[in-house]
N, C-alpha and C. Protein backbone atom coordinates (compact mmCIF):
# COMPACT_ATOMS: atom_id res chain seq x y z
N UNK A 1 36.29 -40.63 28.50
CA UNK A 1 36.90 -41.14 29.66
C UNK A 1 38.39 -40.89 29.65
N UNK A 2 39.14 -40.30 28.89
CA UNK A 2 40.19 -39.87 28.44
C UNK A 2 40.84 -39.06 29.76
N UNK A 3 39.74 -38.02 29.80
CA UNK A 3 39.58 -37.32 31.21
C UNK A 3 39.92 -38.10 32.42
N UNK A 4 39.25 -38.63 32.78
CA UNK A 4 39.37 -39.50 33.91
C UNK A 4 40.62 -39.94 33.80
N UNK A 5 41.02 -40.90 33.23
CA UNK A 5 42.15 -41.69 32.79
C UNK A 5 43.08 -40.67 33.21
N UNK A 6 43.66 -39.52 32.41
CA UNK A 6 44.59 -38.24 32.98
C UNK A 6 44.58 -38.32 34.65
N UNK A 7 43.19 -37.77 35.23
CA UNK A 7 42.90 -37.05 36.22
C UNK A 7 43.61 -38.10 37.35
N UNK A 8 42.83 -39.70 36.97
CA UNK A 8 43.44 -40.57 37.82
C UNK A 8 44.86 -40.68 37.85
N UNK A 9 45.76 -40.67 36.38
CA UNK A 9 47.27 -40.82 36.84
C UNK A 9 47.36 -39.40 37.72
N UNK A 10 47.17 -38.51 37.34
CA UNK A 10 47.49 -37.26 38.00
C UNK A 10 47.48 -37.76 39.53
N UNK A 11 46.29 -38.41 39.84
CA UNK A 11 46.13 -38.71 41.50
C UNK A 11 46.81 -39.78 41.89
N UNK A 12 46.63 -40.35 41.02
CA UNK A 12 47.99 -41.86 41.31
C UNK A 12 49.50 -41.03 41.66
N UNK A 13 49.97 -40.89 40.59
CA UNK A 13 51.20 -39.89 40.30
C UNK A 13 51.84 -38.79 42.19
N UNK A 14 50.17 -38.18 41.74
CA UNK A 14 50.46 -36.95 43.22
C UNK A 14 50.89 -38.16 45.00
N UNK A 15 49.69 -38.81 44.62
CA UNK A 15 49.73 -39.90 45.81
C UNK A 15 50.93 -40.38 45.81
N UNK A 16 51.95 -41.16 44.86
CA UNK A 16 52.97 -41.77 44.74
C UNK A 16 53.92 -41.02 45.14
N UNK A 17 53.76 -39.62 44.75
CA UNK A 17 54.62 -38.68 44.75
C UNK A 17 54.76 -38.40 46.89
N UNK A 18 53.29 -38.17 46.97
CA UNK A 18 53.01 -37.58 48.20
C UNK A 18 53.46 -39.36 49.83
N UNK A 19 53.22 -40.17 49.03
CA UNK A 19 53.95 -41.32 49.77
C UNK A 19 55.34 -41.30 50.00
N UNK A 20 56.14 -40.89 48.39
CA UNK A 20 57.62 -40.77 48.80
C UNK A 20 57.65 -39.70 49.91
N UNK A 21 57.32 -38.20 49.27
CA UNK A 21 57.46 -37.29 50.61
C UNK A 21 57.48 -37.72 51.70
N UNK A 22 56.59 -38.51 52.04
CA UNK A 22 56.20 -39.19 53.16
C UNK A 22 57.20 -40.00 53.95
N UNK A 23 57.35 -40.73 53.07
CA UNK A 23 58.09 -41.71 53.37
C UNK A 23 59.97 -41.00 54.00
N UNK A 24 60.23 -40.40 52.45
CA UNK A 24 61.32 -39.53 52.91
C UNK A 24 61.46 -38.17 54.03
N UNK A 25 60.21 -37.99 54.14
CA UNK A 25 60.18 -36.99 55.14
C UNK A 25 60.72 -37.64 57.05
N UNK A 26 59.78 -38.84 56.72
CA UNK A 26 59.77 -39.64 57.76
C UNK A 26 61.03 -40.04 58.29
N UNK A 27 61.90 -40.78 57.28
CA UNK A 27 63.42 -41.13 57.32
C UNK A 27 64.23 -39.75 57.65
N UNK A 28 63.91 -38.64 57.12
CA UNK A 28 64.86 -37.90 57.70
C UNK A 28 64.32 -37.33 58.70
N UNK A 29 63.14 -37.52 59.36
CA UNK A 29 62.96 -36.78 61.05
C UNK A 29 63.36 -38.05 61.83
N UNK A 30 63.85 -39.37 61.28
CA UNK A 30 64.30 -40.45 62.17
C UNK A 30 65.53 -40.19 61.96
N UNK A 31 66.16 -39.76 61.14
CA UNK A 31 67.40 -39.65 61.08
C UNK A 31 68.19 -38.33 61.90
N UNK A 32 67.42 -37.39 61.82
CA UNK A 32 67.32 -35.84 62.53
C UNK A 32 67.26 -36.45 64.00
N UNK A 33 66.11 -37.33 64.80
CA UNK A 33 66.15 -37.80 65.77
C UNK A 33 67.07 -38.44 66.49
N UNK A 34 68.05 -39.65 65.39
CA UNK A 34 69.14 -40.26 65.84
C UNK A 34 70.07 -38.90 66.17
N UNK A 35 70.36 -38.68 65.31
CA UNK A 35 71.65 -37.64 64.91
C UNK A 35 71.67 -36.48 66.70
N UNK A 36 70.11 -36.15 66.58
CA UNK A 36 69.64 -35.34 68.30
C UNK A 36 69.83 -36.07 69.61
N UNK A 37 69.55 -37.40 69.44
CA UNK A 37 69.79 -38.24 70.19
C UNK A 37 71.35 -38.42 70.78
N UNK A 38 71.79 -38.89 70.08
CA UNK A 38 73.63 -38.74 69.62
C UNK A 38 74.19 -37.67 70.31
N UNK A 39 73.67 -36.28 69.90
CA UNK A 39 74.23 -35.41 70.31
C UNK A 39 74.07 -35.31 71.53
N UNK A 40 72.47 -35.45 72.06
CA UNK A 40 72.21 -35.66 73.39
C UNK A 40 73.23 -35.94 74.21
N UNK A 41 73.39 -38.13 74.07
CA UNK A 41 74.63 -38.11 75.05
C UNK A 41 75.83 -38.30 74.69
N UNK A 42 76.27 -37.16 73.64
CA UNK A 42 77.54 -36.61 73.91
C UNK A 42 77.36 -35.38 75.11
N UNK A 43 76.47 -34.72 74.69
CA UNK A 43 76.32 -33.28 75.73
C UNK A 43 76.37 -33.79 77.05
N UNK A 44 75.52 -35.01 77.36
CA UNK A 44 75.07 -35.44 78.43
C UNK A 44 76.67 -36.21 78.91
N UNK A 45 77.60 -36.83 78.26
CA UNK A 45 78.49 -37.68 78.44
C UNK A 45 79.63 -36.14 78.92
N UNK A 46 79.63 -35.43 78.27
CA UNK A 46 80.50 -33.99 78.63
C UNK A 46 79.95 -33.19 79.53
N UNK A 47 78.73 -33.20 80.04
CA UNK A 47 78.58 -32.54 81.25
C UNK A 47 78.72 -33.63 82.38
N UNK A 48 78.40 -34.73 82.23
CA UNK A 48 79.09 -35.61 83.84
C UNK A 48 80.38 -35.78 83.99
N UNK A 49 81.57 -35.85 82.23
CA UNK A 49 82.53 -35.66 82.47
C UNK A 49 82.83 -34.16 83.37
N UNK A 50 82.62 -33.26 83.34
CA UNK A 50 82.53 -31.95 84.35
C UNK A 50 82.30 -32.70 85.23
N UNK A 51 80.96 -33.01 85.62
CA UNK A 51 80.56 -33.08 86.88
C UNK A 51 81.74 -33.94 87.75
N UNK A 52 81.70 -34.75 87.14
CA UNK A 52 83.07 -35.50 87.43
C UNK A 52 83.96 -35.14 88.23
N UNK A 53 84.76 -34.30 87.09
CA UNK A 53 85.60 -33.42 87.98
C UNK A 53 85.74 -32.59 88.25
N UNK A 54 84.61 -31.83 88.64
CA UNK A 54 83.96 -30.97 89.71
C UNK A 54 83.37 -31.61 90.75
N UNK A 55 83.18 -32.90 90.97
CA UNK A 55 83.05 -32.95 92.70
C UNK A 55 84.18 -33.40 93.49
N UNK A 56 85.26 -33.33 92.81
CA UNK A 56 86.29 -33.70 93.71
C UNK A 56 87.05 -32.55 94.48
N UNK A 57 87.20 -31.39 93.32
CA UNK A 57 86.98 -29.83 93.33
C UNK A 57 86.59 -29.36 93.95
N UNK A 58 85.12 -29.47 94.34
CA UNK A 58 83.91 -29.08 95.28
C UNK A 58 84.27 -29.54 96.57
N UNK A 59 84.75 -30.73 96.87
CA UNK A 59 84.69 -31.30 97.75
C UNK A 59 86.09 -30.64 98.55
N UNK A 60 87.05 -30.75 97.85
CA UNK A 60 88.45 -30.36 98.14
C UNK A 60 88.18 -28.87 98.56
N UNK A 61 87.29 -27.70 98.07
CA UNK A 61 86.77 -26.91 98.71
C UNK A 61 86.38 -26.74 99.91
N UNK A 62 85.28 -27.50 100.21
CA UNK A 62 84.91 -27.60 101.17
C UNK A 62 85.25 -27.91 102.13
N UNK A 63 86.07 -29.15 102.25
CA UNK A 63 87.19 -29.51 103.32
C UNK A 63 88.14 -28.73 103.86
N UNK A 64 88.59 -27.72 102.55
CA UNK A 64 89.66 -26.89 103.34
C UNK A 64 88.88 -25.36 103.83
N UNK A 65 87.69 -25.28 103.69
CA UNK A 65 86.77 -23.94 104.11
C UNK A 65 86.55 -24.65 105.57
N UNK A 66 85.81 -26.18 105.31
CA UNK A 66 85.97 -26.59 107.37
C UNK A 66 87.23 -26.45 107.97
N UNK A 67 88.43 -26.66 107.19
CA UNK A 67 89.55 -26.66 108.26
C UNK A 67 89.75 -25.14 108.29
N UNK A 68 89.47 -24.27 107.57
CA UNK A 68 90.02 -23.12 107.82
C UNK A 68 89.09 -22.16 108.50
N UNK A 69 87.60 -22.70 109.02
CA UNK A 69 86.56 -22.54 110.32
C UNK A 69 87.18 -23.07 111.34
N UNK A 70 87.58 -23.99 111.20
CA UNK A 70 88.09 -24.92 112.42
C UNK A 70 89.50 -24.20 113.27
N UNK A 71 90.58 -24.43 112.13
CA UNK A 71 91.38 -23.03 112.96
C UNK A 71 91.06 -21.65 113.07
N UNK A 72 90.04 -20.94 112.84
CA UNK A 72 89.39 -19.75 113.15
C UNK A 72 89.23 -20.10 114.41
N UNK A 73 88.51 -20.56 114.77
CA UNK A 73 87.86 -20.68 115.82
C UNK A 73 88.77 -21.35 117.00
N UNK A 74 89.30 -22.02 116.62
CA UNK A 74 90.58 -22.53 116.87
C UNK A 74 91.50 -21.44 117.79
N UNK A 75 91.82 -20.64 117.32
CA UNK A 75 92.56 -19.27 117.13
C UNK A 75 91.50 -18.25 118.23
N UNK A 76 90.40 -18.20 117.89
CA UNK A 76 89.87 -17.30 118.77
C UNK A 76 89.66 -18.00 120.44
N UNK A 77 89.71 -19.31 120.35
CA UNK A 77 89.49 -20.26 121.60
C UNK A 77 90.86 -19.56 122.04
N UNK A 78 91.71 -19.93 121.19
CA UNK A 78 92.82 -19.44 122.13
C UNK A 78 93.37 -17.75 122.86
N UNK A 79 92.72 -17.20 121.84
CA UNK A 79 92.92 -15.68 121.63
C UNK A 79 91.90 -15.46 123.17
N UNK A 80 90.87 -15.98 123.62
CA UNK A 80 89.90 -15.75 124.73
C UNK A 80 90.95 -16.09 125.84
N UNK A 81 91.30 -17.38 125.99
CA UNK A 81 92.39 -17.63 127.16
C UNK A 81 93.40 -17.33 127.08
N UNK A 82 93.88 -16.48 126.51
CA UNK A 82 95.09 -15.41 126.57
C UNK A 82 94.50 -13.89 127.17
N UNK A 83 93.35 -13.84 126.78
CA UNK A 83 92.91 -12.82 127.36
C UNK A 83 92.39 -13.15 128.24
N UNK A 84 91.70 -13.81 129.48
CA UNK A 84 91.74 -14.32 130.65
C UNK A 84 93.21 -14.02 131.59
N UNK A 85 94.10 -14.88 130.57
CA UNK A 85 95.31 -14.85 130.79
C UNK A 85 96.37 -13.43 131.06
N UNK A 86 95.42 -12.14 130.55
CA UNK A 86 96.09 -10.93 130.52
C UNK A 86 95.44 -10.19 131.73
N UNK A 87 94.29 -10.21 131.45
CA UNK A 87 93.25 -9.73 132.77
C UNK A 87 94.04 -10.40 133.78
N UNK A 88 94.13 -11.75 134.05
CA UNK A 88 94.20 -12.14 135.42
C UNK A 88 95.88 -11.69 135.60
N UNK A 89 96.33 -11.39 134.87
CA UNK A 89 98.51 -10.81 135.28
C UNK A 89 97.96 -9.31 135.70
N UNK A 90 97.03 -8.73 134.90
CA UNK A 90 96.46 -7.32 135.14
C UNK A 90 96.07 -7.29 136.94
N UNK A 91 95.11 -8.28 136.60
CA UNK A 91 94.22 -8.23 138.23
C UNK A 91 95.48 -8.31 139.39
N UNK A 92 96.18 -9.23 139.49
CA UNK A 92 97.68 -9.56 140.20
C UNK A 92 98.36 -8.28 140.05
N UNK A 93 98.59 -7.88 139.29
CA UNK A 93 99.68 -6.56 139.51
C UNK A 93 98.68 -5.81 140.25
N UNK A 94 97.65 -5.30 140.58
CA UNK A 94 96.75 -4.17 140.97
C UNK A 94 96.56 -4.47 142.31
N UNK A 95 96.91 -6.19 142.48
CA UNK A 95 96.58 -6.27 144.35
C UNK A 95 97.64 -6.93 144.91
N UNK A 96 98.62 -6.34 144.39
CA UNK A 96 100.35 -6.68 145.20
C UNK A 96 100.10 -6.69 146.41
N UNK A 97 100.69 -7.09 147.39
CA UNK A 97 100.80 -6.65 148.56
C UNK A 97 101.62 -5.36 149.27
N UNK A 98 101.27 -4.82 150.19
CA UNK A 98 101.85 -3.31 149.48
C UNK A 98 103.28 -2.97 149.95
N UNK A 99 103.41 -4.52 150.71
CA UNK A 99 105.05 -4.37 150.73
C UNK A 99 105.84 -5.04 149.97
N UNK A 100 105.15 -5.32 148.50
CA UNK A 100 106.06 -6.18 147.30
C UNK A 100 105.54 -4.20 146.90
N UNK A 101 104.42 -3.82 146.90
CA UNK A 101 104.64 -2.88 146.09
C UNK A 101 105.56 -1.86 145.86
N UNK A 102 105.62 -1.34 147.28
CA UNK A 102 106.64 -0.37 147.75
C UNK A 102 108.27 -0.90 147.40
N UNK A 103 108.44 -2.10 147.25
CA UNK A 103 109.59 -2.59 146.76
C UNK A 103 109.92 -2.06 145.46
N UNK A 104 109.01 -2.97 144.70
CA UNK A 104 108.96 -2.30 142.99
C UNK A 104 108.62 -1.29 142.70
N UNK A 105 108.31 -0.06 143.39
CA UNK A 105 107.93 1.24 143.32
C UNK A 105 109.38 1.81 143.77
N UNK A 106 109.99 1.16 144.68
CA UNK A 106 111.30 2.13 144.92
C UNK A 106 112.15 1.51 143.93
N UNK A 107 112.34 0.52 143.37
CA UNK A 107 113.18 -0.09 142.51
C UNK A 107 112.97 0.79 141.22
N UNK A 108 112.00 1.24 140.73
CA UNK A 108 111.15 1.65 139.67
C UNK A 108 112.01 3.15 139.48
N UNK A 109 111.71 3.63 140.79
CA UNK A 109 112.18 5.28 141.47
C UNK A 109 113.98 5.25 140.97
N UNK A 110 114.45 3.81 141.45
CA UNK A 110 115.72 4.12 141.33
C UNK A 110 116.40 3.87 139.77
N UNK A 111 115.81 3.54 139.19
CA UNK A 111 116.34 3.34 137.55
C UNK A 111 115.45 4.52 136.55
N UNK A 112 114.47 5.56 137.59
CA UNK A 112 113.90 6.64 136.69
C UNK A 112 115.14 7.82 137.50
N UNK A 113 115.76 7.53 138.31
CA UNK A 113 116.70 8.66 139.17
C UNK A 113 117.87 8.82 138.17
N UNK A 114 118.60 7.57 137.60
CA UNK A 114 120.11 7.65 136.61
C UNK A 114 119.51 8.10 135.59
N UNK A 115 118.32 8.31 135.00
CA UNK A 115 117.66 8.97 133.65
C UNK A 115 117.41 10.52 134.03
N UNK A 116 116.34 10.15 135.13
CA UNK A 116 115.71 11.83 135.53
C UNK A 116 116.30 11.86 137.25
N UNK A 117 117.25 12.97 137.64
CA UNK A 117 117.74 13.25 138.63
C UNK A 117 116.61 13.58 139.51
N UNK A 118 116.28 14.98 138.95
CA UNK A 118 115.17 15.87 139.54
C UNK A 118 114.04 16.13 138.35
N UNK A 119 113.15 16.22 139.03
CA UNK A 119 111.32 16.50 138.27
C UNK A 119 110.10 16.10 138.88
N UNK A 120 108.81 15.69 138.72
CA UNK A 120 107.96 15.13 139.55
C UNK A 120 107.81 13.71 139.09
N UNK A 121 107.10 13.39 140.20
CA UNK A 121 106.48 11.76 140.19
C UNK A 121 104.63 12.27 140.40
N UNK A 122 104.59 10.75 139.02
CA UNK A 122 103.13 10.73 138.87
C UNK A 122 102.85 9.42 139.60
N UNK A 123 101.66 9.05 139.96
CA UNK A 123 101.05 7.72 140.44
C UNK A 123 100.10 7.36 140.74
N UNK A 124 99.23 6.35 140.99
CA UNK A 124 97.45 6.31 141.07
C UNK A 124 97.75 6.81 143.02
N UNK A 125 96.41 7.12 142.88
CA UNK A 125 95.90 7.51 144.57
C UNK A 125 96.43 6.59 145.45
N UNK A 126 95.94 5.28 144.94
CA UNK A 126 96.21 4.41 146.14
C UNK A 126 97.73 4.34 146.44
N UNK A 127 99.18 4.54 145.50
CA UNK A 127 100.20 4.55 146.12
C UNK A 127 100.44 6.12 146.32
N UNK A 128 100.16 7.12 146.51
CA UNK A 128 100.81 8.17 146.38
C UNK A 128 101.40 8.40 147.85
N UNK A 129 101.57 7.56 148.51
CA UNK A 129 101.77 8.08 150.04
C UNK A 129 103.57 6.97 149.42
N UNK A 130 103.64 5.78 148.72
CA UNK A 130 104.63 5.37 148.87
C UNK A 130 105.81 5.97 147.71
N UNK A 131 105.36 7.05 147.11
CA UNK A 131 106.05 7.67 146.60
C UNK A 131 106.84 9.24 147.19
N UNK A 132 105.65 9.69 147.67
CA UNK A 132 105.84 11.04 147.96
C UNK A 132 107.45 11.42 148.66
N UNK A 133 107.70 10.16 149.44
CA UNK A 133 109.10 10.32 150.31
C UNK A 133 110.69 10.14 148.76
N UNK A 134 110.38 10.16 148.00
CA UNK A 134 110.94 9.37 146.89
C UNK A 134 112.26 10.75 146.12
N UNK A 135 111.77 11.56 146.53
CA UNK A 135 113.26 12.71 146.57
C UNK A 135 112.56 13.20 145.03
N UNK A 136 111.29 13.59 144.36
CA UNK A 136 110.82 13.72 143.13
C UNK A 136 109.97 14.98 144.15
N UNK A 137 109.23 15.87 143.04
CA UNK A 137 108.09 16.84 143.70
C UNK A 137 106.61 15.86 143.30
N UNK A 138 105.71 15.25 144.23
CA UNK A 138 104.64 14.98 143.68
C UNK A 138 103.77 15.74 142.54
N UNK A 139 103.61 14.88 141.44
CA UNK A 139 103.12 15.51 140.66
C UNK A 139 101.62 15.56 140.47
N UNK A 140 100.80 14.46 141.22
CA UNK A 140 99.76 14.20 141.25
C UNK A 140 99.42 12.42 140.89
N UNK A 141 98.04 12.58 140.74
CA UNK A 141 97.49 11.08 140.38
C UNK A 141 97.20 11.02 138.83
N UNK A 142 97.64 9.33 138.29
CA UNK A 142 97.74 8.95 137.33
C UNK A 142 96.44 7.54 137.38
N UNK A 143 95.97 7.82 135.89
CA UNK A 143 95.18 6.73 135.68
C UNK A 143 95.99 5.08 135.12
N UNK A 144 96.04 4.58 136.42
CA UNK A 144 96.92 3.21 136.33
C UNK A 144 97.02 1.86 137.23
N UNK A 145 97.44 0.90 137.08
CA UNK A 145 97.57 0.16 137.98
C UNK A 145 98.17 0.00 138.98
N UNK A 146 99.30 0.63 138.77
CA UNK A 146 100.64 0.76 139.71
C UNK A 146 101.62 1.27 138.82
N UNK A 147 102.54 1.85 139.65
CA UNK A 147 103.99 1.98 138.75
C UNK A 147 104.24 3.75 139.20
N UNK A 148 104.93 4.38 138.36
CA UNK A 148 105.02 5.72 138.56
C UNK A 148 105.51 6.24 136.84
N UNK A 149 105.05 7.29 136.76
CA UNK A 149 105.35 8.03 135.80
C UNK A 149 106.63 9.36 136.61
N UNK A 150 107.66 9.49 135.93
CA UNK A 150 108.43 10.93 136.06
C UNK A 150 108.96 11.39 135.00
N UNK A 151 108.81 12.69 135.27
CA UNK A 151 109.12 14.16 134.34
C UNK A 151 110.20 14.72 134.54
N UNK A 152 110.87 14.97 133.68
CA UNK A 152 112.09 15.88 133.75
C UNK A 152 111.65 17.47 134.73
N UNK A 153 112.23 18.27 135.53
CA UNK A 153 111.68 19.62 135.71
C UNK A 153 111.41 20.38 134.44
N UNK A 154 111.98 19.99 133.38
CA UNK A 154 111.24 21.13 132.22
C UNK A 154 110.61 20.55 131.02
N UNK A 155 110.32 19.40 131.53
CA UNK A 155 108.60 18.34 130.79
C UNK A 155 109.47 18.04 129.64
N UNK A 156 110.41 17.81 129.65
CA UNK A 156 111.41 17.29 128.13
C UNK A 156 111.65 15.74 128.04
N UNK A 157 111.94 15.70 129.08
CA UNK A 157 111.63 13.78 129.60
C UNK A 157 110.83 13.49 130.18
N UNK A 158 109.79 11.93 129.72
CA UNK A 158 108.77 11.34 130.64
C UNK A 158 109.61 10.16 130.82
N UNK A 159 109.43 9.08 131.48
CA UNK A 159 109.46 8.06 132.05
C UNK A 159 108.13 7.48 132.40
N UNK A 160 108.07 6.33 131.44
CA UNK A 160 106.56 5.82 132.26
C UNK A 160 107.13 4.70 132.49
N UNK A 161 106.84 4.22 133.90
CA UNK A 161 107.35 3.35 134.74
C UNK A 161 105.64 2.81 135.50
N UNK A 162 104.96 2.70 134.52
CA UNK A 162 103.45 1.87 134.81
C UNK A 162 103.75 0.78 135.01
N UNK A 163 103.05 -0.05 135.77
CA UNK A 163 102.76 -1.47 135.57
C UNK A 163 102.20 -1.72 134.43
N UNK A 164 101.28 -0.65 134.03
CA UNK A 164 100.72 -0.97 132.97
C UNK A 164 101.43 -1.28 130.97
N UNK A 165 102.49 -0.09 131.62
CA UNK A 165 103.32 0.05 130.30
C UNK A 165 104.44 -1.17 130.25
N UNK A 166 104.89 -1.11 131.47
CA UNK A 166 105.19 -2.61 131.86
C UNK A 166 105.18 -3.93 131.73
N UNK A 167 103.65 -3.88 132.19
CA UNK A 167 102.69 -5.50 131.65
C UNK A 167 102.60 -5.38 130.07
N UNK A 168 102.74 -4.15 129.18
CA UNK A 168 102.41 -4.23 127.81
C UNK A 168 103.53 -4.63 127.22
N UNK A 169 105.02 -4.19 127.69
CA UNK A 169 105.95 -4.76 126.62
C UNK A 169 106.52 -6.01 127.01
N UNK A 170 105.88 -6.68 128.94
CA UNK A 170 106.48 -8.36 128.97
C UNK A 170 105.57 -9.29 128.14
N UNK A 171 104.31 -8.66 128.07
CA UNK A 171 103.55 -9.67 127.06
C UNK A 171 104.03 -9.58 126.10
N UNK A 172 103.90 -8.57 125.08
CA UNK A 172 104.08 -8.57 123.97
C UNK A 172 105.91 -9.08 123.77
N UNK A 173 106.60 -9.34 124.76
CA UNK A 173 107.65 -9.83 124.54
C UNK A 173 107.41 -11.55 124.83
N UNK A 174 106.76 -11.72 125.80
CA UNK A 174 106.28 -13.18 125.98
C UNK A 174 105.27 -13.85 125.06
N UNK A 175 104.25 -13.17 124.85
CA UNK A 175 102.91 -14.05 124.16
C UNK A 175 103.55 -15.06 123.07
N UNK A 176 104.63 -15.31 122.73
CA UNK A 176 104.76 -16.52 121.79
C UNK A 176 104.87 -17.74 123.37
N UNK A 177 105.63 -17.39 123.89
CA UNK A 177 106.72 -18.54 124.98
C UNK A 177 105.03 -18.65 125.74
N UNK A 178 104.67 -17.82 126.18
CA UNK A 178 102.76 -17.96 127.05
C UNK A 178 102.44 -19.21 126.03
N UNK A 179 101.78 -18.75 124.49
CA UNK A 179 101.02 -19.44 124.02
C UNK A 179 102.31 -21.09 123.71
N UNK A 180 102.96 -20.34 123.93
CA UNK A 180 103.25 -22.04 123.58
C UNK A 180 102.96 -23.03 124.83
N UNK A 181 103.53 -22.77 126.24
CA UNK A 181 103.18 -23.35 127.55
C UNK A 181 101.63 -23.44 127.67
N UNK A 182 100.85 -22.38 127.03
CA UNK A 182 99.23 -23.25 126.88
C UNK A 182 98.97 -24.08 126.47
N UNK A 183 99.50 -23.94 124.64
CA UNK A 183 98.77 -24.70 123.87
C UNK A 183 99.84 -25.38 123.11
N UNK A 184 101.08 -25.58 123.59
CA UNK A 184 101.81 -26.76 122.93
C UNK A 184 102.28 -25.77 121.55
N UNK A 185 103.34 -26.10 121.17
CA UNK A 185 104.46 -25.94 119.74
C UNK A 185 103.39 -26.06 119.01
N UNK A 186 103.39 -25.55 117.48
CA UNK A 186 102.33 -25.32 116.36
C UNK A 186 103.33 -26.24 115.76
């Protein structure tokens, strides 16, 4: 029985042995667990710190992407009734009455005369009868609203005396003083 006696400490022994394992194995996957845990909400405590302050970020984004839709649009509201606003000075110059026209057509004639003495006069169809008397050689018809174009006799000087070229440099000299009488001082 000597045998036995061995075999059993052996199994006592292994068991005792295999309980500590046990036991210590156990303590350190609870301890591995705390320690994971822990880390958890730190990770978790450092990503809401982000989040944190990233939604104020986010937000401050966003607010200034609406305001800067808002004056877009803003801007194009206005940019439409300026152009209303150009068409309709356009439409008005094109249906003068044709004795304001003939006014500003000879006025036109007389400040292209101290530049260009002699050469032709250009002009749309519909005035060419209030030019022709104008001391210039008719030069023909021009694609325009009103006004007159003249040429030196040896094509070295133009004069464009359009309404059209006209209406382009009082706007573009006005459109601040316009948009402000629309839409008020910025």
């Amino acid at each position: 029985m000597g045998l036995d006696k061995v075999v059993k400490d052996i199994a006592d022994k292994a068991e005792t042995d295999s309980r500590a394992i046990a036991a210590k194995a156990s303590a350190d996957a609870a301890a591995e667990k705390q320690s994971a845990e822990a880390q958890a909400k730190q990770i978790s405590a450092a990503e809401m710190a982000k989040a944190d302050l990233a939604i104020p970020k986010m937000r401050q984004r966003e607010l200034s992407s609406a305001k800067l839709d808002v004056k877009k649009a803003k801007l194009n509201a206005e940019k439409d009734v300026l152009n209303v606003v150009h068409a309709e000075f356009a439409k008005r110059l094109a249906t003068l009455p044709r004795e304001k026209k003939a006014d500003l057509l000879g006025k036109l004639i007389a400040m292209a005369r101290k530049e260009i003495p002699a050469g032709k006069i250009y002009t749309n169809a519909a005035d060419a009868d209030l030019v022709k008397g104008s001391g210039y050689e008719y030069g023909g018809n021009i694609d325009c609203i009103g006004g007159v174009v003249v040429t030196s006799q040896d094509g070295s000087v133009n004069l464009d005396y359009t309404f059209d070229s006209i209406r382009g440099d009082v706007w573009n000299a006005s459109m601040k003083p316009v948009s402000d009488i629309l839409f008020g001082n910025r």
